[in-house]
C-alpha atoms as a PDB file:
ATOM      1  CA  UNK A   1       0.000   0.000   0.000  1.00  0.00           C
ATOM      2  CA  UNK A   2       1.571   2.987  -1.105  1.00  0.00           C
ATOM      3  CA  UNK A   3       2.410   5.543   1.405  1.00  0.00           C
ATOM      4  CA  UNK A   4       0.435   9.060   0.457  1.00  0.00           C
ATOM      5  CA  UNK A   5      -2.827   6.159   0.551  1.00  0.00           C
ATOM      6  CA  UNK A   6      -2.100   4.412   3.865  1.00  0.00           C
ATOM      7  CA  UNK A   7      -4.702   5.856   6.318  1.00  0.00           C
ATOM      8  CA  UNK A   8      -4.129   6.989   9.774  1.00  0.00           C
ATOM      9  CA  UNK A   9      -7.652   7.436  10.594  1.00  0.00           C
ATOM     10  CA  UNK A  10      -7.111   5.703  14.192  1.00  0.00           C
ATOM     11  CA  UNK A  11      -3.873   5.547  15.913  1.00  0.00           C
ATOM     12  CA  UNK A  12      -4.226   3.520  19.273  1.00  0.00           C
ATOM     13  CA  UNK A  13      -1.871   3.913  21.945  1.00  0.00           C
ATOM     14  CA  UNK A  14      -0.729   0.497  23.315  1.00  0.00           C
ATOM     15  CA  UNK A  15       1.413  -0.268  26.366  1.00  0.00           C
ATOM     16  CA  UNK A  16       4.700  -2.202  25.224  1.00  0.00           C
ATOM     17  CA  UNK A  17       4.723  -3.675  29.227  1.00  0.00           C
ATOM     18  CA  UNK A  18       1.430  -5.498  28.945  1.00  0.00           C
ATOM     19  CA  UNK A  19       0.881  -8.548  26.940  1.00  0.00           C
ATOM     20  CA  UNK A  20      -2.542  -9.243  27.208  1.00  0.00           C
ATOM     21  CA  UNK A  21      -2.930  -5.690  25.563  1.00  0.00           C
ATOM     22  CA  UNK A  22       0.027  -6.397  23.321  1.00  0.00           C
ATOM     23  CA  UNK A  23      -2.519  -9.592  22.603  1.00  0.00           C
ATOM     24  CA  UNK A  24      -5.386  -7.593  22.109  1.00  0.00           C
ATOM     25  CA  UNK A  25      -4.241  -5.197  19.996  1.00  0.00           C
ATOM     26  CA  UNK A  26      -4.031  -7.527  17.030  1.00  0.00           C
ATOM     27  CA  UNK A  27      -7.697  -7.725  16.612  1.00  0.00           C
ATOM     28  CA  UNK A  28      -8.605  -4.389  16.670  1.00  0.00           C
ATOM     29  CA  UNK A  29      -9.639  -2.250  13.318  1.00  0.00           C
ATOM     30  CA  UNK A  30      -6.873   0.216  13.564  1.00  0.00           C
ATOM     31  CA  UNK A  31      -4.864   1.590  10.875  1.00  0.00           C
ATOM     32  CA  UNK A  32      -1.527   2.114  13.287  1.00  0.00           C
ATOM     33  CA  UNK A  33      -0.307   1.326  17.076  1.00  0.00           C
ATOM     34  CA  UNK A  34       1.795   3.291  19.107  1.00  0.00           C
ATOM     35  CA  UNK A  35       3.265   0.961  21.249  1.00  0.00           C
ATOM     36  CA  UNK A  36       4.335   3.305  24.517  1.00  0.00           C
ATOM     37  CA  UNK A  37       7.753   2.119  26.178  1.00  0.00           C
ATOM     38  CA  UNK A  38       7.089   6.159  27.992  1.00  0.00           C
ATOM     39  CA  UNK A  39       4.150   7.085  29.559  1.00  0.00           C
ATOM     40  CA  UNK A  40       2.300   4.156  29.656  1.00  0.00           C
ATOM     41  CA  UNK A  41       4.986   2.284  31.177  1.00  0.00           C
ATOM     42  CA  UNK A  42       5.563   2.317  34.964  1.00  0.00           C
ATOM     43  CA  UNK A  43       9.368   3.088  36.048  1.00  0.00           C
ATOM     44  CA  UNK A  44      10.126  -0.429  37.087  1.00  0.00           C
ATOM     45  CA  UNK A  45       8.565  -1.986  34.307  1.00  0.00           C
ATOM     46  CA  UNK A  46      10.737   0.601  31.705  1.00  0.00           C
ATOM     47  CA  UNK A  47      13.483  -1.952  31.076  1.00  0.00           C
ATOM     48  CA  UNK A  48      11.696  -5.112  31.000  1.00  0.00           C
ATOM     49  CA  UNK A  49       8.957  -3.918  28.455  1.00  0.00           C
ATOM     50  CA  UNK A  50      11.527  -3.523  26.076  1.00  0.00           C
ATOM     51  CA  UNK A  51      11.971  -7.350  26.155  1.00  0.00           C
ATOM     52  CA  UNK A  52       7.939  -7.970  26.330  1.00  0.00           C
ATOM     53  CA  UNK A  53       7.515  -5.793  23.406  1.00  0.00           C
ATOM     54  CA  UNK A  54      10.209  -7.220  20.846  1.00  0.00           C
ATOM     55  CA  UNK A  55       8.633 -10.532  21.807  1.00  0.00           C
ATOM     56  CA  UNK A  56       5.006  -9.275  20.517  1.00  0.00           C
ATOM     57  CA  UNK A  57       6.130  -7.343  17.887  1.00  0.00           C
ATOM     58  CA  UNK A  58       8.263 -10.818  16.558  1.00  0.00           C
ATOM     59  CA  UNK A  59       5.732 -12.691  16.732  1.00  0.00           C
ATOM     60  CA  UNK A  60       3.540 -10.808  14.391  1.00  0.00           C
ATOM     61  CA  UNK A  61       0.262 -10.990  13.322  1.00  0.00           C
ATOM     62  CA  UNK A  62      -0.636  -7.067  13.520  1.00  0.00           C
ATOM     63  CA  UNK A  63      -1.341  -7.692  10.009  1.00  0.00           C
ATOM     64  CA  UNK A  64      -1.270  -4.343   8.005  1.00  0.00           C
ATOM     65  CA  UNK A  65      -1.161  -2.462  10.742  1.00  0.00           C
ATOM     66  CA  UNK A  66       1.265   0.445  11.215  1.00  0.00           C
ATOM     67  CA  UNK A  67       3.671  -0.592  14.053  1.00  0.00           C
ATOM     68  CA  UNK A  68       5.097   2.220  15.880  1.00  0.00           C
ATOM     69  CA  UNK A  69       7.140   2.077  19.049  1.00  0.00           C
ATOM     70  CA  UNK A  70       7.575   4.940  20.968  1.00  0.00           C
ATOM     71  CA  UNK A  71      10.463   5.195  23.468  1.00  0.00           C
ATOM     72  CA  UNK A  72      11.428   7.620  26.064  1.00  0.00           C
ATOM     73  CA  UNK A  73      13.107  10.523  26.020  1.00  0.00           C
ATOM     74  CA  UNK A  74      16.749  10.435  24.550  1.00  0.00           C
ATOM     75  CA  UNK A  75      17.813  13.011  27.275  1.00  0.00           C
ATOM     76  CA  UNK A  76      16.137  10.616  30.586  1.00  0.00           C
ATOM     77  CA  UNK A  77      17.813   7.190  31.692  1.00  0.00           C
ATOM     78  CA  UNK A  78      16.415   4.613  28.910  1.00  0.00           C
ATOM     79  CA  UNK A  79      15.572   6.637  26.237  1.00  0.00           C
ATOM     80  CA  UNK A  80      19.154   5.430  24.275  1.00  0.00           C
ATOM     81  CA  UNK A  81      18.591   2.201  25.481  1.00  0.00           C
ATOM     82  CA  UNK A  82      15.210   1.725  24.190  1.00  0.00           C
ATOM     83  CA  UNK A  83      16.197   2.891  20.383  1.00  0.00           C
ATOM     84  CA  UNK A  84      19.036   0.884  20.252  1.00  0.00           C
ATOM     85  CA  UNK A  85      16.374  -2.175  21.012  1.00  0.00           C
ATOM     86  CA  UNK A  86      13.717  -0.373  18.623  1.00  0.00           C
ATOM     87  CA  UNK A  87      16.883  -0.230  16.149  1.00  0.00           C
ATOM     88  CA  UNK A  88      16.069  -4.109  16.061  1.00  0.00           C
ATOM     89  CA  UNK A  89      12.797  -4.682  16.430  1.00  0.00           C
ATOM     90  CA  UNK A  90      10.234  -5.651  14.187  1.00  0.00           C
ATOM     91  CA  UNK A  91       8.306  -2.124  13.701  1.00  0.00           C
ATOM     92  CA  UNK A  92       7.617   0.391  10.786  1.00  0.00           C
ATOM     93  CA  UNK A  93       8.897   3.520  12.550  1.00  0.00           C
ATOM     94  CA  UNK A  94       9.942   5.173  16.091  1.00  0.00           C
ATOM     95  CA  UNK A  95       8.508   7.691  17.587  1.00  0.00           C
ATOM     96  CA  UNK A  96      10.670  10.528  19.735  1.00  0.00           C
ATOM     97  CA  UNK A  97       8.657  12.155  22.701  1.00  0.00           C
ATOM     98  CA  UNK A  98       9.162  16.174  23.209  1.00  0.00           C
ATOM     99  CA  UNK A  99      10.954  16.671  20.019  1.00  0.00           C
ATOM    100  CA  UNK A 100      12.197  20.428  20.268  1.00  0.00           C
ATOM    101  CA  UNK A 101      14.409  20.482  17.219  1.00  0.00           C
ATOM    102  CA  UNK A 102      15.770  18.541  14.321  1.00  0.00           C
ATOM    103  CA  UNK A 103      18.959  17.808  16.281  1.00  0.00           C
ATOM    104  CA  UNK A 104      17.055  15.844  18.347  1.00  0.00           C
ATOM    105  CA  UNK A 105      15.781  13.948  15.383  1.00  0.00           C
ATOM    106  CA  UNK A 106      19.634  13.784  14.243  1.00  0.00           C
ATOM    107  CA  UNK A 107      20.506  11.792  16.872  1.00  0.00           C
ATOM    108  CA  UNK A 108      17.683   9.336  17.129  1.00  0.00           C
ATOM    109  CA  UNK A 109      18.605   8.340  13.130  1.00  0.00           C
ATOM    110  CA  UNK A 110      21.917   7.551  14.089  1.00  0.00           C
ATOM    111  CA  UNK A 111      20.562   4.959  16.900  1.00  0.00           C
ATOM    112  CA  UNK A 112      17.564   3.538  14.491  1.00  0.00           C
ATOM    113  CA  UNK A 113      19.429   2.935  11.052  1.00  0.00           C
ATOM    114  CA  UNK A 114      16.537   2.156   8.519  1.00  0.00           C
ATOM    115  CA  UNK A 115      14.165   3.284  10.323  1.00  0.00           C
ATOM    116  CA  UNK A 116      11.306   5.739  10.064  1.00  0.00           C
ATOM    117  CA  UNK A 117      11.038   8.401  12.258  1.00  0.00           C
ATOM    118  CA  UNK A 118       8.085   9.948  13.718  1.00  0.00           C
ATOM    119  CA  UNK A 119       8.252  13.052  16.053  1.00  0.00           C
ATOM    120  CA  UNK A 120       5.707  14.223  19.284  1.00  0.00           C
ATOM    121  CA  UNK A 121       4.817  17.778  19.018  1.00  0.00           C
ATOM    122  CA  UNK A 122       3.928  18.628  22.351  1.00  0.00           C
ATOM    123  CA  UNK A 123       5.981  21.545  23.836  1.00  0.00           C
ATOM    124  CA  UNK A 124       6.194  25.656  22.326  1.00  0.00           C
ATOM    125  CA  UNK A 125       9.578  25.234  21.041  1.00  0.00           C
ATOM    126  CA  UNK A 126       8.611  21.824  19.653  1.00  0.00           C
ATOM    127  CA  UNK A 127       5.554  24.016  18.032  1.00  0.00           C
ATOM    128  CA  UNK A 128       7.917  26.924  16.669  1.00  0.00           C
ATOM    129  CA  UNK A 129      10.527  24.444  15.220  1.00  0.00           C
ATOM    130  CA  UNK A 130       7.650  22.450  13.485  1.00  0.00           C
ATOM    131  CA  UNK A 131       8.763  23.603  10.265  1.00  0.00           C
ATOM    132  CA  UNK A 132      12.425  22.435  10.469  1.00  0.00           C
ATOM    133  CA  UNK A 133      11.770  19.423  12.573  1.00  0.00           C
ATOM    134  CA  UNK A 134       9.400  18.076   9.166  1.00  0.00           C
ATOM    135  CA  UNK A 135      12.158  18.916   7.247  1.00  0.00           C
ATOM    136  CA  UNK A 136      14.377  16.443   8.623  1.00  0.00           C
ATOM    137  CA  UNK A 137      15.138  13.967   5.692  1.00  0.00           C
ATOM    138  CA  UNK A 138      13.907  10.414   7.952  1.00  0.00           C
ATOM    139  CA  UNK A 139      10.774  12.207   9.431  1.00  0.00           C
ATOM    140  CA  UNK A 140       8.005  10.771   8.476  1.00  0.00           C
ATOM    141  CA  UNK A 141       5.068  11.580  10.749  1.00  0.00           C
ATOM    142  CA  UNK A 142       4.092  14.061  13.469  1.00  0.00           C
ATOM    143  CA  UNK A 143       1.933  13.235  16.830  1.00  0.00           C
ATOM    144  CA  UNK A 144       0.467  15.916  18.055  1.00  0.00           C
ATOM    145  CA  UNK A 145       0.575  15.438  22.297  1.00  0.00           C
ATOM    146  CA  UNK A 146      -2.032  17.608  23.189  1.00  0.00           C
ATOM    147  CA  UNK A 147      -2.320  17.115  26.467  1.00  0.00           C
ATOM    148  CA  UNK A 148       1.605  17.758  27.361  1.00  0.00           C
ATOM    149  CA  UNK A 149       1.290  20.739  25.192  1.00  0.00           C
ATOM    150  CA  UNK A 150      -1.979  22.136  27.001  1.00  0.00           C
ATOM    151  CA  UNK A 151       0.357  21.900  30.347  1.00  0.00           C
ATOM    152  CA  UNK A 152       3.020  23.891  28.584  1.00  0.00           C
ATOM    153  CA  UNK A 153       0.424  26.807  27.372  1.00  0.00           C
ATOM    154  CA  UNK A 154      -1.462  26.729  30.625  1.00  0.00           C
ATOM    155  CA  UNK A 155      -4.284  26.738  28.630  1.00  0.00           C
ATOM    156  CA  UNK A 156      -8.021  25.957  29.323  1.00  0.00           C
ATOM    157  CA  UNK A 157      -9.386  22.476  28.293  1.00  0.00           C
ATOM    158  CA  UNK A 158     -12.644  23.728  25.373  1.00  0.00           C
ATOM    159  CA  UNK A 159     -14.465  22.006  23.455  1.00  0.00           C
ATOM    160  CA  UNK A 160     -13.402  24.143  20.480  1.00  0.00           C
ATOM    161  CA  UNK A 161     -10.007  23.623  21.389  1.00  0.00           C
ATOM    162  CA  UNK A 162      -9.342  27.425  20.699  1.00  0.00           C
ATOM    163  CA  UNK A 163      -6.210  27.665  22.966  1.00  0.00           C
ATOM    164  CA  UNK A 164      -4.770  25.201  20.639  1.00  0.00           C
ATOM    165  CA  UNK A 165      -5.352  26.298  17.347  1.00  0.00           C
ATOM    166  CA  UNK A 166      -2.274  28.225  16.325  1.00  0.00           C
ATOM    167  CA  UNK A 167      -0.438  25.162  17.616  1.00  0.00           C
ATOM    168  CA  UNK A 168      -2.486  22.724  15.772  1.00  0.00           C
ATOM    169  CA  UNK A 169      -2.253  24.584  12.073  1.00  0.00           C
ATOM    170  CA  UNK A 170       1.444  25.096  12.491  1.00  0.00           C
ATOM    171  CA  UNK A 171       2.256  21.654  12.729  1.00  0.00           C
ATOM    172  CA  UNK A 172      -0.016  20.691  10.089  1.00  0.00           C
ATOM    173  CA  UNK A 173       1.460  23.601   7.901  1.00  0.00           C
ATOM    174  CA  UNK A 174       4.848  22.287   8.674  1.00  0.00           C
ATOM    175  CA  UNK A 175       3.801  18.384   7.719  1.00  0.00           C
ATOM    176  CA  UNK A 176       2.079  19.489   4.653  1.00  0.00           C
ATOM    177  CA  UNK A 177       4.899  21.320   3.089  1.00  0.00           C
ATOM    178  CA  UNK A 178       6.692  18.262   3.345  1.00  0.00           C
ATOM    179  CA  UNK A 179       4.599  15.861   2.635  1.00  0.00           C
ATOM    180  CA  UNK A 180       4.454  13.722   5.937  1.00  0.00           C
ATOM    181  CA  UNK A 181       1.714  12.708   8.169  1.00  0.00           C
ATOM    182  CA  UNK A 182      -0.009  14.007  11.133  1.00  0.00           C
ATOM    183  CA  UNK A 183      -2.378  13.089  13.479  1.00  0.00           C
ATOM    184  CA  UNK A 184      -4.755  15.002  15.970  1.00  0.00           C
ATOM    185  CA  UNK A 185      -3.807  14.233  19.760  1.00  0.00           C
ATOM    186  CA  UNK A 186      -6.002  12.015  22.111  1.00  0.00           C
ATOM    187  CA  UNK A 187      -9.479  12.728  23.344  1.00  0.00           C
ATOM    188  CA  UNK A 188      -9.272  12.117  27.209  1.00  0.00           C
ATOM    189  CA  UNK A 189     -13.176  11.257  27.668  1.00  0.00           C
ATOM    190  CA  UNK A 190     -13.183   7.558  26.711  1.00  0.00           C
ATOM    191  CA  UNK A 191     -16.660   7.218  27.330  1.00  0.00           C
ATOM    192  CA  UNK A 192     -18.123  10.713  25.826  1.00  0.00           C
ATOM    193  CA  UNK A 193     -18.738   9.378  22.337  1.00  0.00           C
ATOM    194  CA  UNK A 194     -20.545  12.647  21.442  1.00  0.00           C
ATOM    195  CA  UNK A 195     -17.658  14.459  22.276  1.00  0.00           C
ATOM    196  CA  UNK A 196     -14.929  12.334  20.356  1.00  0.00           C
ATOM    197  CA  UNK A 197     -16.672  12.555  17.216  1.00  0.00           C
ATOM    198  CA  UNK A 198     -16.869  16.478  17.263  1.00  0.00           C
ATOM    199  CA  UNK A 199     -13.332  16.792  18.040  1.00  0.00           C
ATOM    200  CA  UNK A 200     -12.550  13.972  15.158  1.00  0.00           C
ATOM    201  CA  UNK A 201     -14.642  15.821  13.042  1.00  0.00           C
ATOM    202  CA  UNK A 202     -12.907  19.115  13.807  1.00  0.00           C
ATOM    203  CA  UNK A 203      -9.588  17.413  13.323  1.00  0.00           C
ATOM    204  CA  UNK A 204     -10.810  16.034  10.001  1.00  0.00           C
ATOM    205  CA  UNK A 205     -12.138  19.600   9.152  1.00  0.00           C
ATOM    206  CA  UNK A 206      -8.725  21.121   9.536  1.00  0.00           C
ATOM    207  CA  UNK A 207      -6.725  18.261   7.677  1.00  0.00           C
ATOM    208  CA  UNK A 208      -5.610  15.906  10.242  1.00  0.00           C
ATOM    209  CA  UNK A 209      -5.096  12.597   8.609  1.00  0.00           C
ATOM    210  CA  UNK A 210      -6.366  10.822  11.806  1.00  0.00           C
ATOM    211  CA  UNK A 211      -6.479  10.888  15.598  1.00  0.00           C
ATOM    212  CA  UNK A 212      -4.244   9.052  18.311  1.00  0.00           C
ATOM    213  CA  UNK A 213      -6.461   7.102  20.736  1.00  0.00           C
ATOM    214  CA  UNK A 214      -6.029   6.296  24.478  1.00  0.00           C
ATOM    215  CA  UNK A 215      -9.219   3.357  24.159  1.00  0.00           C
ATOM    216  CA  UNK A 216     -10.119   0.768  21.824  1.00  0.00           C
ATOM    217  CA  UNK A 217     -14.115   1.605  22.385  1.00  0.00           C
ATOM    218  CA  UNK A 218     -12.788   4.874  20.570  1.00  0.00           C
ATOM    219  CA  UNK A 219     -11.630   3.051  17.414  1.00  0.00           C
ATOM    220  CA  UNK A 220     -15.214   2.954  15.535  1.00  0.00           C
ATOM    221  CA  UNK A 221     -15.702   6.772  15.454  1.00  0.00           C
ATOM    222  CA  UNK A 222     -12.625   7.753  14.469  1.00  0.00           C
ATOM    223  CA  UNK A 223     -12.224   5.337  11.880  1.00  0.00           C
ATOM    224  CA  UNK A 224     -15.891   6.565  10.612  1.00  0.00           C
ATOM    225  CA  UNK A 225     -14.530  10.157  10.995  1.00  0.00           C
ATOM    226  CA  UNK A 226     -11.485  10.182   8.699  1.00  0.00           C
ATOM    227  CA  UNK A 227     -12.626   8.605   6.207  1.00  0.00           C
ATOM    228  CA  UNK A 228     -14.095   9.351   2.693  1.00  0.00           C
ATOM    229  CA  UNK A 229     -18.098   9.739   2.915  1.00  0.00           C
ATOM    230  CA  UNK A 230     -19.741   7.427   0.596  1.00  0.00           C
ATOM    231  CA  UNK A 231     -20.788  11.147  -0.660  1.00  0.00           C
ATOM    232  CA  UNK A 232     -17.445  12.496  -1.126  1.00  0.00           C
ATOM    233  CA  UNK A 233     -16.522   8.975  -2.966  1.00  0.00           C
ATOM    234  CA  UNK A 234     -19.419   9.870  -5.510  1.00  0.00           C
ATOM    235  CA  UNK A 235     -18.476  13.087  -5.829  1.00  0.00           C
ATOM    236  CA  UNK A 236     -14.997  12.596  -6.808  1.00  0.00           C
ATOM    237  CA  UNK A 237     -15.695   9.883  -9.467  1.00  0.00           C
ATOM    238  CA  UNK A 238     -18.230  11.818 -11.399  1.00  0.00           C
ATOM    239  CA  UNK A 239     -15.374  15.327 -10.914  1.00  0.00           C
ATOM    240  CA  UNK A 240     -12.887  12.921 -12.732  1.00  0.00           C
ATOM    241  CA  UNK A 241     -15.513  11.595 -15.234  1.00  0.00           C
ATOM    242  CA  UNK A 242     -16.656  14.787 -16.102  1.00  0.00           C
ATOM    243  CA  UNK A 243     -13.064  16.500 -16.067  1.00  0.00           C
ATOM    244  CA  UNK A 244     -11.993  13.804 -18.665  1.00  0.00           C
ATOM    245  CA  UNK A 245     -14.958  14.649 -20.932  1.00  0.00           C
ATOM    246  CA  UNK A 246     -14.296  18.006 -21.228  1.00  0.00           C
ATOM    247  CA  UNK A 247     -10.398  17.387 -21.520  1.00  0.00           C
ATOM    248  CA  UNK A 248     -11.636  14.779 -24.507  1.00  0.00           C
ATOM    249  CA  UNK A 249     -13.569  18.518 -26.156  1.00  0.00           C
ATOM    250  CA  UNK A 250     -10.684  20.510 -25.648  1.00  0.00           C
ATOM    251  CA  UNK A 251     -11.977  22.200 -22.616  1.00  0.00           C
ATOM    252  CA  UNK A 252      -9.918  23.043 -19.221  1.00  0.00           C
ATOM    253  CA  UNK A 253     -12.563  22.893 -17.022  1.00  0.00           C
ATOM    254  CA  UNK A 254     -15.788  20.918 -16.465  1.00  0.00           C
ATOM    255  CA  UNK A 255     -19.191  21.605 -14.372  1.00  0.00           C
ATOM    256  CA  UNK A 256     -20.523  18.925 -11.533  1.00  0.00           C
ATOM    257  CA  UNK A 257     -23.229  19.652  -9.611  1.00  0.00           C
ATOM    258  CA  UNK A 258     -23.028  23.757 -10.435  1.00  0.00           C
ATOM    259  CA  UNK A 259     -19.706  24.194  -9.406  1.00  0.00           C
ATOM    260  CA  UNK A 260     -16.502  24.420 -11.601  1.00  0.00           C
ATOM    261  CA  UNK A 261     -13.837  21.481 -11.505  1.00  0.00           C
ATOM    262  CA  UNK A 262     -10.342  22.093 -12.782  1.00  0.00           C
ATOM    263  CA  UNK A 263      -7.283  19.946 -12.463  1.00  0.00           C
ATOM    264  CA  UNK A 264      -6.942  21.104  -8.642  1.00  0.00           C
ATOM    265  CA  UNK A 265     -10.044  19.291  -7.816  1.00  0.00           C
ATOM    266  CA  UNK A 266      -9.535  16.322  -9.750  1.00  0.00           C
ATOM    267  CA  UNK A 267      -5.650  15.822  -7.646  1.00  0.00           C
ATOM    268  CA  UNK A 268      -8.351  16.067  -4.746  1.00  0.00           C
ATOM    269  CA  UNK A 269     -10.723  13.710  -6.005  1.00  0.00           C
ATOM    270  CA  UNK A 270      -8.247  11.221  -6.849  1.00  0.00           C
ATOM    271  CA  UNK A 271      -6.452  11.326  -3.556  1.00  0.00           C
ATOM    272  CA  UNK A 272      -9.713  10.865  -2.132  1.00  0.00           C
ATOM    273  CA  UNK A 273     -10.573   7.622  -4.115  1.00  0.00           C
ATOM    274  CA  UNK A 274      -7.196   6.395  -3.512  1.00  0.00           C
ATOM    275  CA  UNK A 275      -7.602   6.838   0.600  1.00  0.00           C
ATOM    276  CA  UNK A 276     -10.924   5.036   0.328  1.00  0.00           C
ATOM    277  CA  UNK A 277      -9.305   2.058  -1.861  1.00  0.00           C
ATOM    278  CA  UNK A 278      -6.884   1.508   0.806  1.00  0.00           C
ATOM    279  CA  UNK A 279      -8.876   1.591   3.446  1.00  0.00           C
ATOM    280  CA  UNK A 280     -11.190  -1.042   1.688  1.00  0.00           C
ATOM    281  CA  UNK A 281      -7.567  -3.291   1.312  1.00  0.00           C
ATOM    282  CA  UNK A 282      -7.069  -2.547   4.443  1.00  0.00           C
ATOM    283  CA  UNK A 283      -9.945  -3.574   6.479  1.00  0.00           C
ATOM    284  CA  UNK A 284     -10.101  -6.660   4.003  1.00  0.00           C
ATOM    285  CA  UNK A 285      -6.469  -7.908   5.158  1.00  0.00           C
END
C-alpha cells in the first residue's frame, strides 16, 4: 500500500509492558499502534517492556497495521537504550517524545538505522521548530501530544479547542509542506462518544489525517470520521468523469453539480478515491 494512501484514521496507543494488551491489539480495526515504552509504562517496568515488546512485535500478526514504538526521552535514563532495542525490532517507525528540534531527530537516526522516524509535538519550542523538525530527511510523521502541550500553554481544556489552534495549524502547515503525516492528539473522555466525534470531526475539518487514541471503544468513530463519505466517494468519481470529458472537447474545465472542476479538484478527487481504496484493502487484510 503505497504511502500518500495508507490511512491513519485511528492511531491507538498500546502499552509495550502489557501482553494481554500487546494480545489484544491484534484484533482491533486500527490503521496504526503506538506501542508506549514512555508514559504508559511504569518506572520499574521501563526496562523489561523492552523485552515484552520485541517478543510481541516478533511474533507478528498485527497484520497491516502500522507498528510504531515509541520510546522515552533520549535526554532521561532509557531513552538510548530503548532505540538501540527499537533499532532491532520488528516495527515500521519510532517515535521521539518532546521533540524540540531537528537535532534531536539527528541523533535518534543515528541509533535507528533504517528506520522511520516519527516526532511528538507537544511543547512551544517543539511548536515553533515544526517547520524544520518536518524537514528532517527520515521524518516521516508528526503526533500531536495535546495534552503535554496544554500543560506547557497553561491553557483551558474547550471544546473548540481554541487555545490550541495556532499550535495545531502550524504543525499541520509544517507536515504538509513536506509531505508527511499528522495526526490530531487524544481525546481524554473515553466514554463521551458525542464528544470524540466532534473533536474527530474538527480534526478532520482542519486536515488531520487521523487521531491518536487512548481506548479501543474509541476506534469505531474515528475510523468513521477520517474517512471518505460514501458522498465524497461519488463526488470525486463523477469530478474525474466529467473533467476527462471536457479534456476529450478541448476544454480546461468541467461543471458537476453547479460548481466548476479544474485539475486542482480532480488531484483532490483522486487522492480521495485512492484513501478510500486503501482503506477497503485494508480492512479486508
Amino acid at each position: 500500500m503505497a504511502q500518500a494512501a495508507r490511512p491513519y484514521r485511528s492511531v491507538l496507543y498500546i502499552p509495550g509492558s502489557k501482553e494481554r494488551a500487546l494480545e489484544k491489539a491484534k484484533t482491533l480495526p486500527v490503521d496504526a499502534i503506538i506501542f508506549d515504552l514512555e508514559d504508559a509504562v511504569a518506572v520499574e517496568e521501563k526496562v523489561s517492556a523492552r523485552e515484552t515488546l520485541r517478543n510481541a512485535l516478533a511474533e507478528g500478526d498485527y497484520g497491516s497495521r502500522m507498528r510504531i514504538v515509541r520510546i522515552n526521552g533520549l535526554d532521561s535514563e532509557w531513552g538510548r537504550d530503548d532505540a538501540l532495542a527499537a533499532a532491532s525490532m520488528d516495527c515500521d517507525a519510532v517515535l521521539l517524545p518532546k521533540v524540540e528540534c531537528p537535532e534531536q531527530v539527528q541523533q535518534l537516526s543515528e541509533l535507528v538505522p533504517g528506520k522511520a522516524i516519527w516526532a511528538m509535538m507537544e511543547t512551544p519550542l517543539g511548536i515553533l521548530n515544526a517547520a524544520a523538525i518536518a524537514a528532517h530527511d527520515r521524518m516521516v510523521g508528526f503526533v500531536m501530544g495535546t495534552n503535554d502541550l496544554a500543560k506547557e500553554l497553561k491553557c483551558r481544556f474547550r471544546a473548540d479547542r481554541m487555545p490550541m489552534l495556532t499550535s495545531l495549524q502550524m504543525c499541520l502547515l509544517a507536515a504538509r509542506a513536506e509531505g508527511i503525516v499528522v495526526v490530531d492528539g487524544v481525546y481524554n473522555a473515553f466514554k463521551d462518544e458525542d464528544g470524540l466525534r466532534a473533536e474527530c470531526e474538527q480534526g478532520r475539518d482542519m486536515g488531520f489525517d487521523g487521531k491518536t487514541l487512548i481506548h479501543p471503544a474509541q476506534v469505531a468513530i474515528a475510523n468513521a470520521a477520517f474517512a471518505p463519505t460514501e458522498e465524497e466517494v461519488d463526488l470525486a468519481r463523477r469530478q474525474i468523469a466529467a473533467f476527462e470529458e471536457a479534456e476529450a472537447k478541448g476544454l480546461g474545465v468541467a461543471v458537476v453539480d453547479g460548481r466548476i472542476v479544474e485539475n486542482l479538484h480532480i488531484v483532490t478527487a483522486q487522492e480521495t478515491l485512492a484513501k478510500a481504496a486503501a482503506i477497503a484493502e485494508l480492512e479486508g487484510s
